[in-house]
PDB file of N, CA and C in Angstrom:
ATOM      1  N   UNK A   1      -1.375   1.155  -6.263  1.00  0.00           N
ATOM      2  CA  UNK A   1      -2.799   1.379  -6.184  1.00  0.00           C
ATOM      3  C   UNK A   1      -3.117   1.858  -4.775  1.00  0.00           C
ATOM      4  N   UNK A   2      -3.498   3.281  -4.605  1.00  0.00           N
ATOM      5  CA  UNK A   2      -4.108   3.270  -3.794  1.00  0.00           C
ATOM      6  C   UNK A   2      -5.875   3.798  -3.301  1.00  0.00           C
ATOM      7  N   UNK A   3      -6.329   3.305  -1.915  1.00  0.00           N
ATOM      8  CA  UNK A   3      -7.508   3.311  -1.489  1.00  0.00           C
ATOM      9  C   UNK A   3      -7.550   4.531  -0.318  1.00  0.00           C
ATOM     10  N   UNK A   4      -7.396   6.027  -0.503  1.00  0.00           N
ATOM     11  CA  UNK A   4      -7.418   6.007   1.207  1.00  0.00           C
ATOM     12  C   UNK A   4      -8.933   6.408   1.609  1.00  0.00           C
ATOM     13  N   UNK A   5      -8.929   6.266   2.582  1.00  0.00           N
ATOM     14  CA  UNK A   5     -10.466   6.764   3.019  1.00  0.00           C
ATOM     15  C   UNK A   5      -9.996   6.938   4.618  1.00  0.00           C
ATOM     16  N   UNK A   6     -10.805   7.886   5.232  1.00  0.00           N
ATOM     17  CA  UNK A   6     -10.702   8.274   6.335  1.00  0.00           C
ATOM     18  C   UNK A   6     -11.399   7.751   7.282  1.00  0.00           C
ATOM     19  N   UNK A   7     -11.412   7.903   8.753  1.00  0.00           N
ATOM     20  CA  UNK A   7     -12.190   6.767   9.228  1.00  0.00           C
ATOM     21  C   UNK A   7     -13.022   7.721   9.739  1.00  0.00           C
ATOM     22  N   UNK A   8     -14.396   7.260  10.409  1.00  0.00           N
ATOM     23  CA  UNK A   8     -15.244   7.890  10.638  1.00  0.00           C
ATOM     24  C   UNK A   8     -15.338   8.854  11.544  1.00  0.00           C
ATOM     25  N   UNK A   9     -15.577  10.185  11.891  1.00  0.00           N
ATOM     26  CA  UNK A   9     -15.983  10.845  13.024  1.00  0.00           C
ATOM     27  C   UNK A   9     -16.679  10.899  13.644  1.00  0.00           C
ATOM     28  N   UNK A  10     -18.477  10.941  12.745  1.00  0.00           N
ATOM     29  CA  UNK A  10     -19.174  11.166  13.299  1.00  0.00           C
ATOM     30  C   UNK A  10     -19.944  10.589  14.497  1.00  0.00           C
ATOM     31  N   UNK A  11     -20.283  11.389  15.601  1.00  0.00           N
ATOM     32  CA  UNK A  11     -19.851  10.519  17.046  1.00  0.00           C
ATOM     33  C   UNK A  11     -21.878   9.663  16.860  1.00  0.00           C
ATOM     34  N   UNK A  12     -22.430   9.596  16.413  1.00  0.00           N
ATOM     35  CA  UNK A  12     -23.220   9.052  15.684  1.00  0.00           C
ATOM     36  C   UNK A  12     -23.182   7.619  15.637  1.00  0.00           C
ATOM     37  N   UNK A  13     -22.161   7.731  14.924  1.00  0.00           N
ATOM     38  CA  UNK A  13     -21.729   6.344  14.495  1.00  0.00           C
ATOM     39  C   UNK A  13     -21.390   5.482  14.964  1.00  0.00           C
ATOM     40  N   UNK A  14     -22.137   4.080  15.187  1.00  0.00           N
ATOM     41  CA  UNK A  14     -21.947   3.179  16.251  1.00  0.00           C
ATOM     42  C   UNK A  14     -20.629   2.338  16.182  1.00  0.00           C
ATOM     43  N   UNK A  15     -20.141   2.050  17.242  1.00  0.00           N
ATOM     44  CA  UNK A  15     -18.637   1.826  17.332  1.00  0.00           C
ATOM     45  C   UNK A  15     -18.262   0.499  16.521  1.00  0.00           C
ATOM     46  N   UNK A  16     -19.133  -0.490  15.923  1.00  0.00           N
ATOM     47  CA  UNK A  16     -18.389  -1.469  15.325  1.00  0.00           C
ATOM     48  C   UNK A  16     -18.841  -0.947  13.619  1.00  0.00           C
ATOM     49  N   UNK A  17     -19.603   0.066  13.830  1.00  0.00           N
ATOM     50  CA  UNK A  17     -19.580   0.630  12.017  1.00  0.00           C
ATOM     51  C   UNK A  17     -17.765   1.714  12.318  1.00  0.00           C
ATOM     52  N   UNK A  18     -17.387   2.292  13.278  1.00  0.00           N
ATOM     53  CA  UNK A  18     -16.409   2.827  13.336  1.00  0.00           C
ATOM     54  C   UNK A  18     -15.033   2.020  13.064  1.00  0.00           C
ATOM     55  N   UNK A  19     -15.322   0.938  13.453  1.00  0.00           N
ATOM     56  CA  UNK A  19     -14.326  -0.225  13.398  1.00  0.00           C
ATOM     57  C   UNK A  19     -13.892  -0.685  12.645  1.00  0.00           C
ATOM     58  N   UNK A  20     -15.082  -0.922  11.525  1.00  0.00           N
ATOM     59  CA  UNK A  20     -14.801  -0.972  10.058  1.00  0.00           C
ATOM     60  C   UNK A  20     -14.014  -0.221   9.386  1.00  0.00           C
ATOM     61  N   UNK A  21     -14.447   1.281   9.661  1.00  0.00           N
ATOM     62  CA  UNK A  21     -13.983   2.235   8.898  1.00  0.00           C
ATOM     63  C   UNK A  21     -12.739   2.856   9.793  1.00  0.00           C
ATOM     64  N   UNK A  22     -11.651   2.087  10.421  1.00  0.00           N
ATOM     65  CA  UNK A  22     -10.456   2.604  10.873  1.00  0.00           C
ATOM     66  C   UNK A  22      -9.760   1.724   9.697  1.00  0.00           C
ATOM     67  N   UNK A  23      -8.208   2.359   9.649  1.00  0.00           N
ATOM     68  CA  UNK A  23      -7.118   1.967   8.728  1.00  0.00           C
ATOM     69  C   UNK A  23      -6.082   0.759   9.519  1.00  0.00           C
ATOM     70  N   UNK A  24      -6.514   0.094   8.591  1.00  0.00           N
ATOM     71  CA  UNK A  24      -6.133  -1.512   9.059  1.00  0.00           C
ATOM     72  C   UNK A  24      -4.320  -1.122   9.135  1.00  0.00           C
ATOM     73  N   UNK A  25      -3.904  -2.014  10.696  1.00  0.00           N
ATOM     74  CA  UNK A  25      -2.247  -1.876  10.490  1.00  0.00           C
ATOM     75  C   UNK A  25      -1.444  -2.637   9.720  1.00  0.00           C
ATOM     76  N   UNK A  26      -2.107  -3.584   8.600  1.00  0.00           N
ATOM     77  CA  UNK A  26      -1.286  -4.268   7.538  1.00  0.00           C
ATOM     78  C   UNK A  26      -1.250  -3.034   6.184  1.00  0.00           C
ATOM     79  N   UNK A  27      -1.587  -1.958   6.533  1.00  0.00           N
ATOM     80  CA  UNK A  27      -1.445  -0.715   5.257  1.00  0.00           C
ATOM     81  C   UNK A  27      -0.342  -0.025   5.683  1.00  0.00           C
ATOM     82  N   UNK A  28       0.647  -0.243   5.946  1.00  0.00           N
ATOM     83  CA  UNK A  28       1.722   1.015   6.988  1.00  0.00           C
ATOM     84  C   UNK A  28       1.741   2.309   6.423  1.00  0.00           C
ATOM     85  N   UNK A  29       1.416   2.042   4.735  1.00  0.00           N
ATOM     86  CA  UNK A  29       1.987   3.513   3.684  1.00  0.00           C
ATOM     87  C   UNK A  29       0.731   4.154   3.704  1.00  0.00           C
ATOM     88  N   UNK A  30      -0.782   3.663   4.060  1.00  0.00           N
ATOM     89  CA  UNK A  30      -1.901   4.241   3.745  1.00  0.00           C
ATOM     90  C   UNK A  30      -3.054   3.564   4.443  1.00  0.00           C
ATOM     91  N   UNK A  31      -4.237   4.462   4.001  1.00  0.00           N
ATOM     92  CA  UNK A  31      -5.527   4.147   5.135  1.00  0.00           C
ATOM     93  C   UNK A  31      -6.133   3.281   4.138  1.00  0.00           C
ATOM     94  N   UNK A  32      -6.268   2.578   4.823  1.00  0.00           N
ATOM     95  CA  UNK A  32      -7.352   1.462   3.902  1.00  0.00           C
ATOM     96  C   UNK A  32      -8.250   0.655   5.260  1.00  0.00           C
ATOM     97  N   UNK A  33      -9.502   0.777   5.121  1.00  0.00           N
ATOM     98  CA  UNK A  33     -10.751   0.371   6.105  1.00  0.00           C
ATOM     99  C   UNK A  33     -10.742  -1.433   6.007  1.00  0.00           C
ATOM    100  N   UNK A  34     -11.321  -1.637   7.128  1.00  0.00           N
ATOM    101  CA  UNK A  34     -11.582  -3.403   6.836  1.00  0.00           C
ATOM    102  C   UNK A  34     -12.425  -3.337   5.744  1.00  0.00           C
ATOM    103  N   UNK A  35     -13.620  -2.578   6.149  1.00  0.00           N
ATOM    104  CA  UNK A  35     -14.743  -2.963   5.245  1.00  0.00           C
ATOM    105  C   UNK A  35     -14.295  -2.551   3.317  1.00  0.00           C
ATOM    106  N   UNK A  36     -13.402  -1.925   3.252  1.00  0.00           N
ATOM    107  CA  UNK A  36     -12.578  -1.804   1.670  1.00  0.00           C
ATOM    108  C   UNK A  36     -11.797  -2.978   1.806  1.00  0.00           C
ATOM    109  N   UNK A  37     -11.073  -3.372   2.463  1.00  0.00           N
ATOM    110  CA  UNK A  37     -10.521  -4.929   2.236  1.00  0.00           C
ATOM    111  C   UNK A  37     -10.856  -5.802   1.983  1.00  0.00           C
ATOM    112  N   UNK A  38     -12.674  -5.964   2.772  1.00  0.00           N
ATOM    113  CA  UNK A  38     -13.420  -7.132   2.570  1.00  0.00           C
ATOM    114  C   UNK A  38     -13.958  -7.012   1.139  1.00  0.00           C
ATOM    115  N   UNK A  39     -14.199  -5.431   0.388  1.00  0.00           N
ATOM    116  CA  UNK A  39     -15.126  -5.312  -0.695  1.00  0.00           C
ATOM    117  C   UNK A  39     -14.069  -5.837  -1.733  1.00  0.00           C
ATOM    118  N   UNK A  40     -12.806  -5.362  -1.738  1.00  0.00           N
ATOM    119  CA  UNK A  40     -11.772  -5.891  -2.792  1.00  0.00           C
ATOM    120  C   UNK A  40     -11.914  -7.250  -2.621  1.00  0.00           C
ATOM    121  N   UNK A  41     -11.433  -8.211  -1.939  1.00  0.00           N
ATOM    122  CA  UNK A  41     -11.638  -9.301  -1.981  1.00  0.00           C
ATOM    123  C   UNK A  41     -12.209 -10.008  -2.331  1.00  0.00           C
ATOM    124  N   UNK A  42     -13.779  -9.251  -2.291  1.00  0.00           N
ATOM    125  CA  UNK A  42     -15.017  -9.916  -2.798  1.00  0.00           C
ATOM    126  C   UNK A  42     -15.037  -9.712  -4.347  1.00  0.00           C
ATOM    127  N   UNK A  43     -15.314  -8.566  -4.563  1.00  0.00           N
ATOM    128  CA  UNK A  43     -15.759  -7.456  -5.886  1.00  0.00           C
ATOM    129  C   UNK A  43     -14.243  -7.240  -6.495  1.00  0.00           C
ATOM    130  N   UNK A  44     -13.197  -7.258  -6.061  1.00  0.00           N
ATOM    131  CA  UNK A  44     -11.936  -6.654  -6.575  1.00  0.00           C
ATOM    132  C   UNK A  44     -11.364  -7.629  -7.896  1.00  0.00           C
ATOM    133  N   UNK A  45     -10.683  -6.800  -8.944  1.00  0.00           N
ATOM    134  CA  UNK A  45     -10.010  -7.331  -9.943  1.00  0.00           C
ATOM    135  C   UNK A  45      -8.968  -7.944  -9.280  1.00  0.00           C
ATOM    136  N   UNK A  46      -8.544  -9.137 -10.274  1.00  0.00           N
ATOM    137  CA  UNK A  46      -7.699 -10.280  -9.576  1.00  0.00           C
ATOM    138  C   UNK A  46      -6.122  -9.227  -9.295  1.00  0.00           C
ATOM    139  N   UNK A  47      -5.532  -7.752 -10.057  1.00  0.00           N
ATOM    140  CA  UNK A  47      -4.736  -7.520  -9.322  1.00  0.00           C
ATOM    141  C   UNK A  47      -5.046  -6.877  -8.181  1.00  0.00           C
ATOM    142  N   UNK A  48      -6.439  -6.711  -8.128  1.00  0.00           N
ATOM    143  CA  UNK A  48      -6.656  -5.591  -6.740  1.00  0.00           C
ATOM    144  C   UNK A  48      -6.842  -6.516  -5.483  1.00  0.00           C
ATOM    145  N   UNK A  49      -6.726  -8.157  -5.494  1.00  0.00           N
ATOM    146  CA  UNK A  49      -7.234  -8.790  -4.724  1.00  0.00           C
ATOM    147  C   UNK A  49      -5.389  -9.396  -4.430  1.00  0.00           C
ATOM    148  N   UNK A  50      -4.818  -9.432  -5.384  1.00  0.00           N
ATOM    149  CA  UNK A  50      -3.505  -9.784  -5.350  1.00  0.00           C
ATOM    150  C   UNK A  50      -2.975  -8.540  -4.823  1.00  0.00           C
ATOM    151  N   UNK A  51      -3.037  -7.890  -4.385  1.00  0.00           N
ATOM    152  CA  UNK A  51      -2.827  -6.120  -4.103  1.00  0.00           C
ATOM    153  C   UNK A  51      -2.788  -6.243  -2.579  1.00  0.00           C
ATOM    154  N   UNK A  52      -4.128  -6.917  -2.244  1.00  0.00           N
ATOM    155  CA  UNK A  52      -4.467  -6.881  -0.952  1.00  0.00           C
ATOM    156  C   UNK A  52      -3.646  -7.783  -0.136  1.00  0.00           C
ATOM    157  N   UNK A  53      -3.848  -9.066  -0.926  1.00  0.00           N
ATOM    158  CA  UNK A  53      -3.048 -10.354  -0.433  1.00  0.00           C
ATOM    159  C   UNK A  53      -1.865  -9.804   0.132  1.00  0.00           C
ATOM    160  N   UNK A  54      -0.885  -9.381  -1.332  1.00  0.00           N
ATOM    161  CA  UNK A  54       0.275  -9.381  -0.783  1.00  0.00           C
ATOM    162  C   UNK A  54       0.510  -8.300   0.365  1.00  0.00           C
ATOM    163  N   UNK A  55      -0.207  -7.360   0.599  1.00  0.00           N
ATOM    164  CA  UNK A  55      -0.223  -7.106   1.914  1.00  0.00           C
ATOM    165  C   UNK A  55      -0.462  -7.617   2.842  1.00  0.00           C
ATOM    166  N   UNK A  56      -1.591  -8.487   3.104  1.00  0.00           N
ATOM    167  CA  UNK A  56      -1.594  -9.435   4.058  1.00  0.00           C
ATOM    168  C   UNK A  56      -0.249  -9.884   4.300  1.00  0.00           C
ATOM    169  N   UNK A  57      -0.331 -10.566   3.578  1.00  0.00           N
ATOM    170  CA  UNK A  57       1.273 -11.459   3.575  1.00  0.00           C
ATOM    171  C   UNK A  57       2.477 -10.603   4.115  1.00  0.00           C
ATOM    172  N   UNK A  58       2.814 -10.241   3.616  1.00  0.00           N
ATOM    173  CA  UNK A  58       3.754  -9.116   4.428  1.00  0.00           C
ATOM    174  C   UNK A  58       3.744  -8.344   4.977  1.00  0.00           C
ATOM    175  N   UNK A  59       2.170  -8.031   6.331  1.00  0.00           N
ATOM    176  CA  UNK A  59       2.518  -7.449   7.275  1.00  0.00           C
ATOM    177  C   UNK A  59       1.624  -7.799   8.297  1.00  0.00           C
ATOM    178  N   UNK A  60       0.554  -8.780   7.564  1.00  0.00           N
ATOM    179  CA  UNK A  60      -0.566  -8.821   9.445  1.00  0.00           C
ATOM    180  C   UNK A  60       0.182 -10.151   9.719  1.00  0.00           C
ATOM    181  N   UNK A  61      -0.611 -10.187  11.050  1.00  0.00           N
ATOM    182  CA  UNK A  61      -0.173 -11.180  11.823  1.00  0.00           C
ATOM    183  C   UNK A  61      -0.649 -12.462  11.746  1.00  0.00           C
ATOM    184  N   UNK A  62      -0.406 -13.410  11.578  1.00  0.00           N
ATOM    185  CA  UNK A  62      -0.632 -15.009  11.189  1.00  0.00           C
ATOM    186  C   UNK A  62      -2.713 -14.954  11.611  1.00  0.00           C
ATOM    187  N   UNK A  63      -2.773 -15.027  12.591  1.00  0.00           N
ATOM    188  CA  UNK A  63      -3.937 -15.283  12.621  1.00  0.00           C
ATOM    189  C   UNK A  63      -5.078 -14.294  11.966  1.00  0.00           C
ATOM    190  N   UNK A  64      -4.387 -12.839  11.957  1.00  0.00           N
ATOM    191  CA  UNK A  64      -5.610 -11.730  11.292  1.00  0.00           C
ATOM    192  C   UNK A  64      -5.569 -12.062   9.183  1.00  0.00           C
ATOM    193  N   UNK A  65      -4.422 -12.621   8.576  1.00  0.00           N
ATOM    194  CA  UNK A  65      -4.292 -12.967   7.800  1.00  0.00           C
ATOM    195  C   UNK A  65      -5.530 -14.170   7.209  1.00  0.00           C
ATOM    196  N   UNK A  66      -5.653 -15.081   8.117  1.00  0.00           N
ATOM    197  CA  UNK A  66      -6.943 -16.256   7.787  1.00  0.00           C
ATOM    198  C   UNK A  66      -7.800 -15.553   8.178  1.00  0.00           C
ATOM    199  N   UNK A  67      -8.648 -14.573   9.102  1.00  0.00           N
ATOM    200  CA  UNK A  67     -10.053 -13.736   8.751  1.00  0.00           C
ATOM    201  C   UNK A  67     -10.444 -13.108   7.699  1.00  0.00           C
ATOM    202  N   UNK A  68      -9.077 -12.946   6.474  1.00  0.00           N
ATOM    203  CA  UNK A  68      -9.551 -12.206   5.610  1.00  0.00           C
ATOM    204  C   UNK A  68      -9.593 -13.272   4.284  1.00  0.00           C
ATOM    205  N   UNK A  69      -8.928 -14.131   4.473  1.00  0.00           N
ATOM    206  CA  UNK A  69      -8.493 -15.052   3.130  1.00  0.00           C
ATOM    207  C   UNK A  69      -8.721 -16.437   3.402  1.00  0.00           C
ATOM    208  N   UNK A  70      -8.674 -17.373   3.036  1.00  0.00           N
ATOM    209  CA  UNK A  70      -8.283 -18.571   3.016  1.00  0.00           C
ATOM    210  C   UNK A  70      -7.001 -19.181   2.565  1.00  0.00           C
ATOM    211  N   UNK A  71      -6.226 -20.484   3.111  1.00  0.00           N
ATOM    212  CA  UNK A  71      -5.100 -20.967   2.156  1.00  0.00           C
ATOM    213  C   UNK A  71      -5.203 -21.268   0.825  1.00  0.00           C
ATOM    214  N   UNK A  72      -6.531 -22.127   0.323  1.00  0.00           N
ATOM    215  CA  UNK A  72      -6.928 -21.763  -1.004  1.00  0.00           C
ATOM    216  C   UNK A  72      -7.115 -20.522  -1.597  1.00  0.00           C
ATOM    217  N   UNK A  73      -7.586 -19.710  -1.423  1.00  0.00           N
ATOM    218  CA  UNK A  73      -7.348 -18.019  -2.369  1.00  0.00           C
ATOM    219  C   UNK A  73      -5.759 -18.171  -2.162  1.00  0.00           C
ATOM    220  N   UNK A  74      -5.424 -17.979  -1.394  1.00  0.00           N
ATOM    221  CA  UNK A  74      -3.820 -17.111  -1.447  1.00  0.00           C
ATOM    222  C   UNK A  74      -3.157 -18.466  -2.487  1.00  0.00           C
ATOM    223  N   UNK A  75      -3.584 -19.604  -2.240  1.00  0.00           N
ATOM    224  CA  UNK A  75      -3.037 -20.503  -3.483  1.00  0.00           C
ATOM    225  C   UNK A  75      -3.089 -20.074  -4.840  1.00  0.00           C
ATOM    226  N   UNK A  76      -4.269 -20.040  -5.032  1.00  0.00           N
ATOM    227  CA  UNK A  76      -4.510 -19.455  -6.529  1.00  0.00           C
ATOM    228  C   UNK A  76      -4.381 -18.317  -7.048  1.00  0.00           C
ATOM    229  N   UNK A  77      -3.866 -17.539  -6.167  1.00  0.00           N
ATOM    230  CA  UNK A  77      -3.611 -16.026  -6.403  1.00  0.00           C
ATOM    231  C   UNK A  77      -2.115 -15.667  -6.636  1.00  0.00           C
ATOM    232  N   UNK A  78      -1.219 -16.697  -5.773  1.00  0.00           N
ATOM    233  CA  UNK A  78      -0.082 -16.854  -5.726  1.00  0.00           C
ATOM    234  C   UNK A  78       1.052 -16.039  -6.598  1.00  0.00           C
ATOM    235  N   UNK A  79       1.053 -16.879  -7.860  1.00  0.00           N
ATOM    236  CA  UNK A  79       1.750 -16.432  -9.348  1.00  0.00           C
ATOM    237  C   UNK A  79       1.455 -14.490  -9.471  1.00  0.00           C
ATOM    238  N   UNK A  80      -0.069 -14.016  -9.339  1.00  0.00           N
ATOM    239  CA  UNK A  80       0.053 -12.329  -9.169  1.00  0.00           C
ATOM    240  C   UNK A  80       0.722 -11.733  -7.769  1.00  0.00           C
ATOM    241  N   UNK A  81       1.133 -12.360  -7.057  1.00  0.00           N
ATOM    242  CA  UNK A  81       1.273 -12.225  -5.664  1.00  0.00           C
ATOM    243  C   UNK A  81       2.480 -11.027  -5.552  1.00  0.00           C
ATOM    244  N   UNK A  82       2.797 -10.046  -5.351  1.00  0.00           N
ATOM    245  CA  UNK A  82       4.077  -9.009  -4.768  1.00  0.00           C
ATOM    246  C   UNK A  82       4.666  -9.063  -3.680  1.00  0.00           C
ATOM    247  N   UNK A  83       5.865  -9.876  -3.716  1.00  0.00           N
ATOM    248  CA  UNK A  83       6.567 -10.566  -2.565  1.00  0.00           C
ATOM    249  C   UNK A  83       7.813 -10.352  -2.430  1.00  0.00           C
ATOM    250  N   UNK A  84       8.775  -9.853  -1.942  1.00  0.00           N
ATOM    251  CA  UNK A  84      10.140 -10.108  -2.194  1.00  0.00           C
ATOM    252  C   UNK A  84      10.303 -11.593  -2.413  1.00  0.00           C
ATOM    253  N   UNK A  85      11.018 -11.877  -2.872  1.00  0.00           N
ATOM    254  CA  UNK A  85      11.618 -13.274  -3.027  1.00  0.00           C
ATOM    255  C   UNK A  85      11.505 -14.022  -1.875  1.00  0.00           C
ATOM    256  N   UNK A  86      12.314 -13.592  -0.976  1.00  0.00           N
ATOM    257  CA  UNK A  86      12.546 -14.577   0.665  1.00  0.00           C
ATOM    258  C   UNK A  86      11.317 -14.839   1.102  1.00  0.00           C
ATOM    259  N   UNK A  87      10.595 -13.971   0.883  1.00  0.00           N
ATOM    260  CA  UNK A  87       9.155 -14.198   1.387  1.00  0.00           C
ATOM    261  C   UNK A  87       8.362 -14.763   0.766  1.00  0.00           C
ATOM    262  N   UNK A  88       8.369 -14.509  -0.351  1.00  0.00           N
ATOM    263  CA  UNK A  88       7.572 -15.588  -1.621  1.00  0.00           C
ATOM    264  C   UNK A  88       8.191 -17.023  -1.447  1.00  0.00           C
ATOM    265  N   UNK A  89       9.431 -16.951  -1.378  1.00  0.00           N
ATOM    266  CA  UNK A  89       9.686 -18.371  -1.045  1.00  0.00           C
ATOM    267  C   UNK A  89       9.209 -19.058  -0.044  1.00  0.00           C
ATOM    268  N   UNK A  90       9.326 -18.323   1.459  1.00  0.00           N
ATOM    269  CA  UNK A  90       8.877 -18.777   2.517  1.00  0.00           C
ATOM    270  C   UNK A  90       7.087 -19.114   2.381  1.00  0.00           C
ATOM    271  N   UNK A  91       6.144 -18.692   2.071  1.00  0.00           N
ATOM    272  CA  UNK A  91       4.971 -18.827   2.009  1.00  0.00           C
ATOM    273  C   UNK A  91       5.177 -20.071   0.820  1.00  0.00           C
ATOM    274  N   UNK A  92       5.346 -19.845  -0.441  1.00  0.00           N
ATOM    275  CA  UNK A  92       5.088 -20.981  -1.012  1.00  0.00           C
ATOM    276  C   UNK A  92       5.355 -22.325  -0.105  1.00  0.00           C
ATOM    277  N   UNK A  93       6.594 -22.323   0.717  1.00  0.00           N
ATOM    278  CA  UNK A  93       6.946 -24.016   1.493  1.00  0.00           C
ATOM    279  C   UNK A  93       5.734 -23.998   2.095  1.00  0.00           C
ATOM    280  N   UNK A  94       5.301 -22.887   2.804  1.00  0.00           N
ATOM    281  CA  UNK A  94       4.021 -23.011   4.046  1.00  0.00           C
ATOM    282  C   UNK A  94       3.020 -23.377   3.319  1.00  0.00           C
ATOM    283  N   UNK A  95       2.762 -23.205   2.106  1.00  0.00           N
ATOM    284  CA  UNK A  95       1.327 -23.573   1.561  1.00  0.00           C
ATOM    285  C   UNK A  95       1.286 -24.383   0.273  1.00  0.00           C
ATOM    286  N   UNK A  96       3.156 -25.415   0.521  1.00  0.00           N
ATOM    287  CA  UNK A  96       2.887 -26.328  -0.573  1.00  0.00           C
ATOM    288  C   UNK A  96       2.334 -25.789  -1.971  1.00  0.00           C
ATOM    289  N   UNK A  97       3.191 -24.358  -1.939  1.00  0.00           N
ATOM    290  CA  UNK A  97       2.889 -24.366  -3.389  1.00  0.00           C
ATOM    291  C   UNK A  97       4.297 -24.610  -4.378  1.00  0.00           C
ATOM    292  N   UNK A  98       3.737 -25.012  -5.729  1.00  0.00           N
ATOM    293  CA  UNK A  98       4.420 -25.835  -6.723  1.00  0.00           C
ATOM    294  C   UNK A  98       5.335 -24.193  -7.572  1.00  0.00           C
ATOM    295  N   UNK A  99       6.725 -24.566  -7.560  1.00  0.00           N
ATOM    296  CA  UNK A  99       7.316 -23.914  -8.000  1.00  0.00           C
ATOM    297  C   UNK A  99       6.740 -23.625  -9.812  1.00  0.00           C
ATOM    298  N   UNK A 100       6.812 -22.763 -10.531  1.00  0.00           N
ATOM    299  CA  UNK A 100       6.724 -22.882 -12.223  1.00  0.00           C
ATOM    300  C   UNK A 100       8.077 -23.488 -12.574  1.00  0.00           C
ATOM    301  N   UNK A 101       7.947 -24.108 -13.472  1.00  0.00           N
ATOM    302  CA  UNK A 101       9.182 -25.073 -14.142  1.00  0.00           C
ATOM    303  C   UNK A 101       9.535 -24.247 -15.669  1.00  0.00           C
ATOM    304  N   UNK A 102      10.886 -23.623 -14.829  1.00  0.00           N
ATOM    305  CA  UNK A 102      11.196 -22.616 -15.995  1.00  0.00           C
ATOM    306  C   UNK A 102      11.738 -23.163 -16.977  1.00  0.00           C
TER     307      UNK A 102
END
């Protein structure tokens, strides 16, 4: 799935509306704005929010990760989550989540 959008030019535009609209560095493959991160999150279908997550998760940095989410969302979102394994594993220990009992 992708979102791209470009970030703003117009010199107009006041610098924390510009801010919004730059391409967050947890997208490495594509432009995606804060303010489209925040709207998925909010408004987004549970895979478009699991979409986002697992980007979080595998590429911002510990603390820019909790401005966008909580440990509860990423709990309950978990199971749709796109993780390699090592990493899915590693987050589940961090957030005490319960393996499925195959």
């Amino acid at each position: 799935m992708q979102y791209p959008e470009r970030p703003s030019t117009d010199p107009k535009t006041e610098a924390s509306d510009r801010d919004l609209n730059e391409s967050l560095y947890f997208f490495p493959d594509q432009q995606i704005s804060e303010s489209r991160v925040r709207s998925i999150l909010q408004h987004g279908s549970l895979a478009e929010r699991a979409w986002v997550i697992s980007y979080l998760l595998r590429y911002a940095q510990w603390d820019d990760i909790w401005t966008y989410v909580s440990r509860d969302e990423v709990r309950e979102i978990f199971p749709q989550l796109d993780l390699p394994e090592n990493l899915q594993t590693a987050w589940a220990r961090m957030l005490k989540v319960e393996a499925p009992v195959a």
